[in-house]
N, C-alpha and C. Protein backbone atom coordinates (compact mmCIF):
# COMPACT_ATOMS: atom_id res chain seq x y z
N UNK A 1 -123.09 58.15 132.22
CA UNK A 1 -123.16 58.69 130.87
C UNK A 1 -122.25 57.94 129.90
N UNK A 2 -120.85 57.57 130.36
CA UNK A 2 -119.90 56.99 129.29
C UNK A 2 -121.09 55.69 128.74
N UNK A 3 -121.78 54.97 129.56
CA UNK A 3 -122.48 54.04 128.96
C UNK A 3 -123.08 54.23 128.14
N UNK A 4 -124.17 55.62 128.17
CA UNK A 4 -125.09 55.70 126.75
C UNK A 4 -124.29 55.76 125.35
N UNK A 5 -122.75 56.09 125.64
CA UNK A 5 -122.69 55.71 124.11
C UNK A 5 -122.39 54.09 123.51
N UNK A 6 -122.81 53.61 124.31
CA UNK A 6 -123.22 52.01 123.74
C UNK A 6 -125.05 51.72 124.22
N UNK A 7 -125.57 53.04 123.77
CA UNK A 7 -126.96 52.45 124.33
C UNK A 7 -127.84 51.52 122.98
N UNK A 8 -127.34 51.31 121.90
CA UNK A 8 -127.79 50.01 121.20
C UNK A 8 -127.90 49.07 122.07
N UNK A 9 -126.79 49.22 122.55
CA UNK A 9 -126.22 47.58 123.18
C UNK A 9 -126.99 47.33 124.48
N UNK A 10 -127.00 47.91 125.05
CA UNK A 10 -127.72 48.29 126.74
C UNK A 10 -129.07 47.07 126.51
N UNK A 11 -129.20 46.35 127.44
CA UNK A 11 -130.13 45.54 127.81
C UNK A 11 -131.26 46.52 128.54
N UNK A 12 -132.49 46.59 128.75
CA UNK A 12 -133.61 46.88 129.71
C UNK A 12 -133.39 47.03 131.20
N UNK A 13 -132.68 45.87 131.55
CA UNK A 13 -131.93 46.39 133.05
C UNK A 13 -131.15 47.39 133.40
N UNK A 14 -130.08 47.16 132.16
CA UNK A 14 -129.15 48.05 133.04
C UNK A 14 -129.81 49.03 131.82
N UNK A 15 -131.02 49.64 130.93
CA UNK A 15 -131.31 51.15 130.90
C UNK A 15 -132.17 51.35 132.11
N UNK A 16 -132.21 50.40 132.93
CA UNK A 16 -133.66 51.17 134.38
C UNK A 16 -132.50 51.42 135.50
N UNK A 17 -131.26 50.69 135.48
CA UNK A 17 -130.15 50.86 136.54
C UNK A 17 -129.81 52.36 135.87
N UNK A 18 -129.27 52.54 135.06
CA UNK A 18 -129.50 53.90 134.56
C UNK A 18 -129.99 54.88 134.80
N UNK A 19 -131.49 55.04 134.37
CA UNK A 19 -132.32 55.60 134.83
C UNK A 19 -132.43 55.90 136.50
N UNK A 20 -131.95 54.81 137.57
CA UNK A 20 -132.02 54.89 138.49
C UNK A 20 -130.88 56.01 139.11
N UNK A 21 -129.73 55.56 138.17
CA UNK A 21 -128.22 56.97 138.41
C UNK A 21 -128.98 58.00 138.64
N UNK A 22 -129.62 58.29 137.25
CA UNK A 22 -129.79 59.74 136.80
C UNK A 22 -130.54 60.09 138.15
N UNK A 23 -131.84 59.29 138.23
CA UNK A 23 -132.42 59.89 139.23
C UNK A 23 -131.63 60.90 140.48
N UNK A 24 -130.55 59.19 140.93
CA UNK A 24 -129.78 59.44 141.99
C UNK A 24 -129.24 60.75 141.48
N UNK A 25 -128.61 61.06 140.55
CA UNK A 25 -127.83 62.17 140.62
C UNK A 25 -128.61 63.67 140.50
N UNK A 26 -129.85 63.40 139.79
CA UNK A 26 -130.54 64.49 140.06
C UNK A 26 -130.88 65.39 141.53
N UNK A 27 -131.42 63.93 142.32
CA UNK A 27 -131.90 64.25 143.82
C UNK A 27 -130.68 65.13 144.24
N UNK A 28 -129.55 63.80 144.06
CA UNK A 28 -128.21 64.47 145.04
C UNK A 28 -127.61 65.72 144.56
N UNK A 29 -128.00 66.21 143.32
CA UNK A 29 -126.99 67.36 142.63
C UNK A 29 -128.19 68.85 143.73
N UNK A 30 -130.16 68.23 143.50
CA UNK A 30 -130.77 69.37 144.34
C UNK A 30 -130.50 69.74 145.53
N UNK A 31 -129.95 68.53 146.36
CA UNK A 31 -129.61 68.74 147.47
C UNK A 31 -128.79 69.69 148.45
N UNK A 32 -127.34 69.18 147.28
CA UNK A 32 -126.45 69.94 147.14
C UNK A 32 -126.48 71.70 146.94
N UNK A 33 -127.54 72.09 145.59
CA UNK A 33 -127.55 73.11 145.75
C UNK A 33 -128.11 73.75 146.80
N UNK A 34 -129.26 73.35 147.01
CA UNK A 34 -130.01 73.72 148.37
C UNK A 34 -129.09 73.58 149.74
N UNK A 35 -128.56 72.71 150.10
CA UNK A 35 -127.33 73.17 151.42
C UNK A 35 -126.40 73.95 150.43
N UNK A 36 -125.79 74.18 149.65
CA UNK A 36 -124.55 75.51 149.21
C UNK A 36 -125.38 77.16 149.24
N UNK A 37 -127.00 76.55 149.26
CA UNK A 37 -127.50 78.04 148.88
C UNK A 37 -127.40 78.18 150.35
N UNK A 38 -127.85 77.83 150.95
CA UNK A 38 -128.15 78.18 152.45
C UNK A 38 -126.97 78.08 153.10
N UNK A 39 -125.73 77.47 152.86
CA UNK A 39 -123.95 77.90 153.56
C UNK A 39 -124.04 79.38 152.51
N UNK A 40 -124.29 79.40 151.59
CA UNK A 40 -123.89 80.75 150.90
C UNK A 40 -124.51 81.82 151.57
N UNK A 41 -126.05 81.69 151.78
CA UNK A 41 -126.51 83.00 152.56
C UNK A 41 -125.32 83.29 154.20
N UNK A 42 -125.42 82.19 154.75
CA UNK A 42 -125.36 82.03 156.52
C UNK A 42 -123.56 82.76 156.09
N UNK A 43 -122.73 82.33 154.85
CA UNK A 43 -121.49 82.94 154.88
C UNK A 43 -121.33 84.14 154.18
N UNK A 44 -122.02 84.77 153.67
CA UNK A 44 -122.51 86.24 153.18
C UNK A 44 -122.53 86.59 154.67
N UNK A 45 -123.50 86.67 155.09
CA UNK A 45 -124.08 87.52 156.35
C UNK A 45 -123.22 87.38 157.50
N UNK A 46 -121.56 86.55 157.86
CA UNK A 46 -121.23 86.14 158.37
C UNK A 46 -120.29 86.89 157.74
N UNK A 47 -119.68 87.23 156.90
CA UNK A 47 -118.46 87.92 155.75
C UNK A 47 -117.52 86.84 156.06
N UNK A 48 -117.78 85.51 156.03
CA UNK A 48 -116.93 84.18 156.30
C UNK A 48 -116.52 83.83 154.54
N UNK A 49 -115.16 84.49 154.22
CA UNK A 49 -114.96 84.05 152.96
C UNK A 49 -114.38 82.52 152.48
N UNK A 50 -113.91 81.68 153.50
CA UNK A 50 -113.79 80.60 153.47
C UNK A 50 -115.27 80.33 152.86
N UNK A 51 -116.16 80.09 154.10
CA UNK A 51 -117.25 79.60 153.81
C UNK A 51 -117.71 79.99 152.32
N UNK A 52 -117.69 80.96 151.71
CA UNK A 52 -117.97 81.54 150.42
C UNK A 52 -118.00 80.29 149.57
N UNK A 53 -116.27 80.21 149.46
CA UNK A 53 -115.81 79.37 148.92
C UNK A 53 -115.87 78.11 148.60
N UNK A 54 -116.37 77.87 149.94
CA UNK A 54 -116.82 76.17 150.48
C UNK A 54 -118.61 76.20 149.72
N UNK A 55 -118.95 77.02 149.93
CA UNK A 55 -120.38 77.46 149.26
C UNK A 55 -120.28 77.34 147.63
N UNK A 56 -119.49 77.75 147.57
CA UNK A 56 -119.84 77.87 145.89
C UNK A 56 -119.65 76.83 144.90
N UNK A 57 -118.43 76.15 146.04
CA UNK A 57 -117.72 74.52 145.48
C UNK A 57 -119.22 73.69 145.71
N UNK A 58 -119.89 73.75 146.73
CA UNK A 58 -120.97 73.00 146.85
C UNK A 58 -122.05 73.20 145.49
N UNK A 59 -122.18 74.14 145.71
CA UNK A 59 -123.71 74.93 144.50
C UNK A 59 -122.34 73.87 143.11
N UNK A 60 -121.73 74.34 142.72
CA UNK A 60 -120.87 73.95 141.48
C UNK A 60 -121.28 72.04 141.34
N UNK A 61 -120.74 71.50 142.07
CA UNK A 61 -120.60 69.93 142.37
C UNK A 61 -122.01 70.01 142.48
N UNK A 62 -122.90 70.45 142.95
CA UNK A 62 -124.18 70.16 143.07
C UNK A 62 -124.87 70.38 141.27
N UNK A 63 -124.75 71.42 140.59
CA UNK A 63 -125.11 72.12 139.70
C UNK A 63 -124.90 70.65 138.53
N UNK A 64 -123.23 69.95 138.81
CA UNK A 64 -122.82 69.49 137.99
C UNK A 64 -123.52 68.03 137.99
N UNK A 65 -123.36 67.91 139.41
CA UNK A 65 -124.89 66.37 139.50
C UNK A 65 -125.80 66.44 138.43
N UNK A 66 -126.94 67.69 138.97
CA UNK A 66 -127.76 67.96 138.44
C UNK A 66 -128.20 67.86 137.10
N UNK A 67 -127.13 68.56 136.43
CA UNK A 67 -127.22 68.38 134.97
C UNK A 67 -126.84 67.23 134.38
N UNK A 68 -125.71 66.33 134.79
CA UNK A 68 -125.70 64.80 134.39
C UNK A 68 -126.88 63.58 134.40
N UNK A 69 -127.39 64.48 135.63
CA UNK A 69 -128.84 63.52 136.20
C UNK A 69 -129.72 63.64 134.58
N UNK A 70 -130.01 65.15 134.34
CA UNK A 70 -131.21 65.50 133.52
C UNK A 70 -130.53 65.20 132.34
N UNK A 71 -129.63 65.18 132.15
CA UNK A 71 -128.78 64.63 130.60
C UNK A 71 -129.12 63.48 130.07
N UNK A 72 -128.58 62.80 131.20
CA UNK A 72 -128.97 61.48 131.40
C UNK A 72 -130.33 60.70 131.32
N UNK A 73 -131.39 61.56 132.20
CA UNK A 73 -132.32 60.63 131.60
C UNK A 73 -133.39 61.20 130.30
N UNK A 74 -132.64 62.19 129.67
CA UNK A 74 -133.02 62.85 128.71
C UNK A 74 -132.38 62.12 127.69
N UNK A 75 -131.16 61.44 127.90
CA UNK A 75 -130.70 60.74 126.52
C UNK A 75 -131.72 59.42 126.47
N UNK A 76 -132.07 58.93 127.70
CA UNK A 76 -132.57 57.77 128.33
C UNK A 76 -134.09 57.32 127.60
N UNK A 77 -134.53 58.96 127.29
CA UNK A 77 -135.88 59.19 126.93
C UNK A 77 -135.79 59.02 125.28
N UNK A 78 -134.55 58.70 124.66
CA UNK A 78 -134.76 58.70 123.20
C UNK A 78 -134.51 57.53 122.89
N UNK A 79 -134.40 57.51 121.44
CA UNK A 79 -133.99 56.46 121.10
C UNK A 79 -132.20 55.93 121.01
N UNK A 80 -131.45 54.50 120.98
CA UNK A 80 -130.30 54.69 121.18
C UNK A 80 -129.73 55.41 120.22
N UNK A 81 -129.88 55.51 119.33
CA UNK A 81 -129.13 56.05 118.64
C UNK A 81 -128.90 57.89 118.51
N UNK A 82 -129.73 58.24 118.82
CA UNK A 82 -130.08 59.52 119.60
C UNK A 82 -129.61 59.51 121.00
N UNK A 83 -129.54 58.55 121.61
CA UNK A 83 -129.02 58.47 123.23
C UNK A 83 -127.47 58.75 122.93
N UNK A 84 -127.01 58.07 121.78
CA UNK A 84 -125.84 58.38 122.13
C UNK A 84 -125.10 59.68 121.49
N UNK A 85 -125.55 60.42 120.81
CA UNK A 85 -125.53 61.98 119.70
C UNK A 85 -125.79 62.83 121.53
N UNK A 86 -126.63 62.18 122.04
CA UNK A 86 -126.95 63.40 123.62
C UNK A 86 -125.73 63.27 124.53
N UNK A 87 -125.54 61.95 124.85
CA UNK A 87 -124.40 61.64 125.57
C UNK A 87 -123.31 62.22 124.90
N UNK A 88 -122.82 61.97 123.59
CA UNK A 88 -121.85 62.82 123.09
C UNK A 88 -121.47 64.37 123.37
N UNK A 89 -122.85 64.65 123.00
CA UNK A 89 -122.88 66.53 123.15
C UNK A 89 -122.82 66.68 124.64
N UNK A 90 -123.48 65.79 125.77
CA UNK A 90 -123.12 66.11 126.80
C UNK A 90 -121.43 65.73 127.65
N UNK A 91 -120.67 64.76 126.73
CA UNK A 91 -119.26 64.87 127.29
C UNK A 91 -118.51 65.70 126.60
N UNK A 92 -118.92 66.70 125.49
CA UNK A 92 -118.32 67.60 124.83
C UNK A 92 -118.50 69.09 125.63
N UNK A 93 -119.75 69.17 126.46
CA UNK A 93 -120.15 70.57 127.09
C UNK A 93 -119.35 69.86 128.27
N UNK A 94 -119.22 68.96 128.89
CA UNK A 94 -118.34 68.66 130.12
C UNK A 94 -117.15 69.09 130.11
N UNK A 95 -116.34 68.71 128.61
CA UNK A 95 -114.87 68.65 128.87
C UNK A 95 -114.90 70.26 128.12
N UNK A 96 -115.49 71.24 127.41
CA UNK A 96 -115.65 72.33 127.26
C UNK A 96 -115.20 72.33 125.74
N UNK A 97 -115.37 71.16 124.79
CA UNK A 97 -114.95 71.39 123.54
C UNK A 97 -115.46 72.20 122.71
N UNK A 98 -117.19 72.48 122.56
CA UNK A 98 -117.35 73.41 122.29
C UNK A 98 -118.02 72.68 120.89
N UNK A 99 -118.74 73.11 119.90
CA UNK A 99 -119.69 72.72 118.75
C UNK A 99 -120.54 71.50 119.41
N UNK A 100 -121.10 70.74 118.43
CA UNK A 100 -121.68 69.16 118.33
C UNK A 100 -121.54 68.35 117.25
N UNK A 101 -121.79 67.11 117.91
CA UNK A 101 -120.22 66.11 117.15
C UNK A 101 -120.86 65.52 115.54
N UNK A 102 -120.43 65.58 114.38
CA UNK A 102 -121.13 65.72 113.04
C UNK A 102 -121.81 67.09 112.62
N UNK A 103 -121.57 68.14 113.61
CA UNK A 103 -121.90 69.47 112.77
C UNK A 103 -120.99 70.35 112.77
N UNK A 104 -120.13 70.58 111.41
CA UNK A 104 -119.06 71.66 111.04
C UNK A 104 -119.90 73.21 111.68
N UNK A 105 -118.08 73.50 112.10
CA UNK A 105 -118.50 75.05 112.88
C UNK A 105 -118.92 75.90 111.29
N UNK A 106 -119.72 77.13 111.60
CA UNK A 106 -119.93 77.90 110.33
C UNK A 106 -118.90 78.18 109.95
N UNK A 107 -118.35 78.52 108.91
CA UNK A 107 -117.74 79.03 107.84
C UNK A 107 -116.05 78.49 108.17
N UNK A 108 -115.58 77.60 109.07
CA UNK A 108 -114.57 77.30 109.00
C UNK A 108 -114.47 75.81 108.39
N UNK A 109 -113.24 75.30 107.71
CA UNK A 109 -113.52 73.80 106.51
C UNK A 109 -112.80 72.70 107.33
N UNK A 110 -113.58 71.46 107.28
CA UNK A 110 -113.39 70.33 107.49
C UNK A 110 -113.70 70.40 109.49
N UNK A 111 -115.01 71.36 109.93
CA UNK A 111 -115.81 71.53 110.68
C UNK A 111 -114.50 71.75 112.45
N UNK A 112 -113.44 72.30 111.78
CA UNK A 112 -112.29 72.65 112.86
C UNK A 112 -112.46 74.52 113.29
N UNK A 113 -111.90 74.56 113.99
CA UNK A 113 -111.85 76.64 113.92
C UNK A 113 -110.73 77.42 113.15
N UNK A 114 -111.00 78.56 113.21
CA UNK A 114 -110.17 79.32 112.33
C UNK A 114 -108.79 79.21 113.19
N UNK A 115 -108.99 79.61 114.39
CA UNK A 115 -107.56 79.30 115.19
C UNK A 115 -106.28 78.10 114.82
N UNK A 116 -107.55 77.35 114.41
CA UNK A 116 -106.58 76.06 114.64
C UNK A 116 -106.13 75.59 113.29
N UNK A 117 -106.53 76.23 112.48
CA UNK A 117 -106.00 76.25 110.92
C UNK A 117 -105.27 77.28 110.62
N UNK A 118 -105.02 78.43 111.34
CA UNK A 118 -104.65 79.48 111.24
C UNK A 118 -103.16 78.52 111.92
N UNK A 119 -103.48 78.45 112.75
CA UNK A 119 -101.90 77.25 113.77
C UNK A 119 -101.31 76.48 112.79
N UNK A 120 -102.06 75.33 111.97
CA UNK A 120 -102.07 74.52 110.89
C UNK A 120 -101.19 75.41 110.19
N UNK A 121 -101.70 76.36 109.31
CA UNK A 121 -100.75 76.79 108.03
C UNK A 121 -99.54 77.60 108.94
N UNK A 122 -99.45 78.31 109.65
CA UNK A 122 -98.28 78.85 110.51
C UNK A 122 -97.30 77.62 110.46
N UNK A 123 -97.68 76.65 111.23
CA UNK A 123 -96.60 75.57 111.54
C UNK A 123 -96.23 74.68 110.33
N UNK A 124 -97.02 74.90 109.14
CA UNK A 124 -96.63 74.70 107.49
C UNK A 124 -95.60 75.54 106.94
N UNK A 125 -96.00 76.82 106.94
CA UNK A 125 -95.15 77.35 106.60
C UNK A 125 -93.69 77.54 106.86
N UNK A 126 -93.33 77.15 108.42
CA UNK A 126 -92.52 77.39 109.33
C UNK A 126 -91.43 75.88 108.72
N UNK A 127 -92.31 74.71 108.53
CA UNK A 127 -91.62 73.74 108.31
C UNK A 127 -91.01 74.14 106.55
N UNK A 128 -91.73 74.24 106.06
CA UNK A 128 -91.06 74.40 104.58
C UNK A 128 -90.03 75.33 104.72
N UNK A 129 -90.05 76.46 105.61
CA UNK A 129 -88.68 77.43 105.76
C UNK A 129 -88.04 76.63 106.04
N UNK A 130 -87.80 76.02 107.07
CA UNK A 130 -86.57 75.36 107.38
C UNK A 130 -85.93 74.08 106.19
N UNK A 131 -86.93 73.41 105.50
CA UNK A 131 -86.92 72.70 104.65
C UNK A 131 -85.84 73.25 103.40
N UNK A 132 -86.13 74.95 103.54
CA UNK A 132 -86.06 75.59 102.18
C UNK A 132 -84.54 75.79 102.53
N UNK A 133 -84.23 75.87 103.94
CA UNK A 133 -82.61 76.72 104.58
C UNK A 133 -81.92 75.62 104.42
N UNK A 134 -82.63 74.56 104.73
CA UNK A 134 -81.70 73.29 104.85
C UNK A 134 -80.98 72.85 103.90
N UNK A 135 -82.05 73.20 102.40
CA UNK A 135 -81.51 72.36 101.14
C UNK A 135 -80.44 73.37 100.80
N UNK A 136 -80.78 75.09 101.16
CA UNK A 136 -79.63 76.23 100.87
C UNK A 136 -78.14 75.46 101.64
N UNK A 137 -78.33 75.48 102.70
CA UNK A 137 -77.49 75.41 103.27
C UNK A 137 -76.72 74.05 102.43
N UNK A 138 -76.87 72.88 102.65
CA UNK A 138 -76.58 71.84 101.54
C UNK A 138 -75.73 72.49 100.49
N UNK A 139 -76.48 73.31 99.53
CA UNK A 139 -76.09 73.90 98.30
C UNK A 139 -74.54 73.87 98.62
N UNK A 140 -74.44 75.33 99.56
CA UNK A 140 -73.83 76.20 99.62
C UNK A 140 -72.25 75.20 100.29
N UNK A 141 -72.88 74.39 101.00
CA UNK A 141 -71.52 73.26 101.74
C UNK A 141 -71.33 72.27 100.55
N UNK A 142 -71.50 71.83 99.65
CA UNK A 142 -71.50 71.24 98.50
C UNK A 142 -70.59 72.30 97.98
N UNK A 143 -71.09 73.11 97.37
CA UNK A 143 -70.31 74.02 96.75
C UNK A 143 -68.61 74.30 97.45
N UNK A 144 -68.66 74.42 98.52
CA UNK A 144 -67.49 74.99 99.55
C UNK A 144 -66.65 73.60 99.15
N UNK A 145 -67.12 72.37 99.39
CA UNK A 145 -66.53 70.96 98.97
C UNK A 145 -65.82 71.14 97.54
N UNK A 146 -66.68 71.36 96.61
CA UNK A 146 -66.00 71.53 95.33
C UNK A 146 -64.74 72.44 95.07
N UNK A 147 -65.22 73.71 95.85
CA UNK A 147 -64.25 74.65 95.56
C UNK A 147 -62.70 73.83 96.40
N UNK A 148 -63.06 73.53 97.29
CA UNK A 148 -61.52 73.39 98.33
C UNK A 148 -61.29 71.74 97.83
N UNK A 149 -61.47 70.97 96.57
CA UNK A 149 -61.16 69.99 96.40
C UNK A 149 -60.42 70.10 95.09
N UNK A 150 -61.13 71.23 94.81
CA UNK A 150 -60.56 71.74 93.01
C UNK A 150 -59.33 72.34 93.48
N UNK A 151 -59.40 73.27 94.58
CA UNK A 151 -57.90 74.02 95.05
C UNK A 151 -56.75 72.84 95.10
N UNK A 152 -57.22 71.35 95.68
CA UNK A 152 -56.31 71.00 96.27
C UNK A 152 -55.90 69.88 95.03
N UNK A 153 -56.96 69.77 94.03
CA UNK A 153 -55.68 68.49 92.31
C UNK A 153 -55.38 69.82 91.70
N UNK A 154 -55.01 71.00 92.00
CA UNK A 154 -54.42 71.52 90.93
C UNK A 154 -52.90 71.58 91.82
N UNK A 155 -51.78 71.60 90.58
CA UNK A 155 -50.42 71.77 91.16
C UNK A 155 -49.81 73.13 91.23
């Protein structure tokens, strides 16, 4: 997948070596689920919670083939420039970022979340306080300077 986002560039070979991944990863992701489904039944009926476990990691890793496979040759099936808007949205649902890449979330500005602007002005505000104590503080030791310098030229 990291490749389709240079699929301008991609020569005919390596989009059929490609194509050939996806395949591969399709087959191998069905596979996968199909032995995790069948360790999942045999460790159900067995109340083998290891095996559960070992089951579900399979179906998961299998699941995750799967969908890279069909991503893949679904970006494969467009054009590049579209290949790479798919590939994008598909390393954004991977790493769990969440929207798609050139479309602002609804109603929050400059297409970020409310959370994270809500964080933004918090940690604004927070800096100008200290900004604001600092210059007080200044004042106030300035001032203390004057006073105990004036105490000390008078006779």
């Amino acid at each position: 997948m990291p490749l389709l986002m240079d699929a301008d560039r991609l020569s005919e070979t390596e989009r059929a070596a490609l194509r050939e991944a996806a395949e591969q990863h399709v087959t191998r992701g069905l596979t996968l689920i199909e032995e995790g489904s069948r360790e999942l039944s045999r460790a159900r009926g067995l109340g083998d919670e290891t095996g559960l476990e070992r089951a579900a990691q399979r179906l998961g890793e299998g699941l995750a083939l799967w969908e890279t496979g069909v991503a893949a040759r679904r970006a494969l099936s467009l054009p590049p420039a579209d290949a790479r808007y798919a590939a994008l949205r598909w390393f954004k649902g991977q790493m769990n970022l969440g929207g798609t890449p050139g479309s602002p979330r609804a109603g929050a500005p400059w297409g970020i979340s409310w959370a994270h602007l809500g964080a933004m002005a918090f940690l604004t505000a927070l800096v100008l306080a200290g900004v604001v104590l600092y210059l007080y503080k200044v004042r106030r030791a300035l001032a203390t300077l004057d006073r105990l310098t004036a105490d000390n030229t008078s006779p």
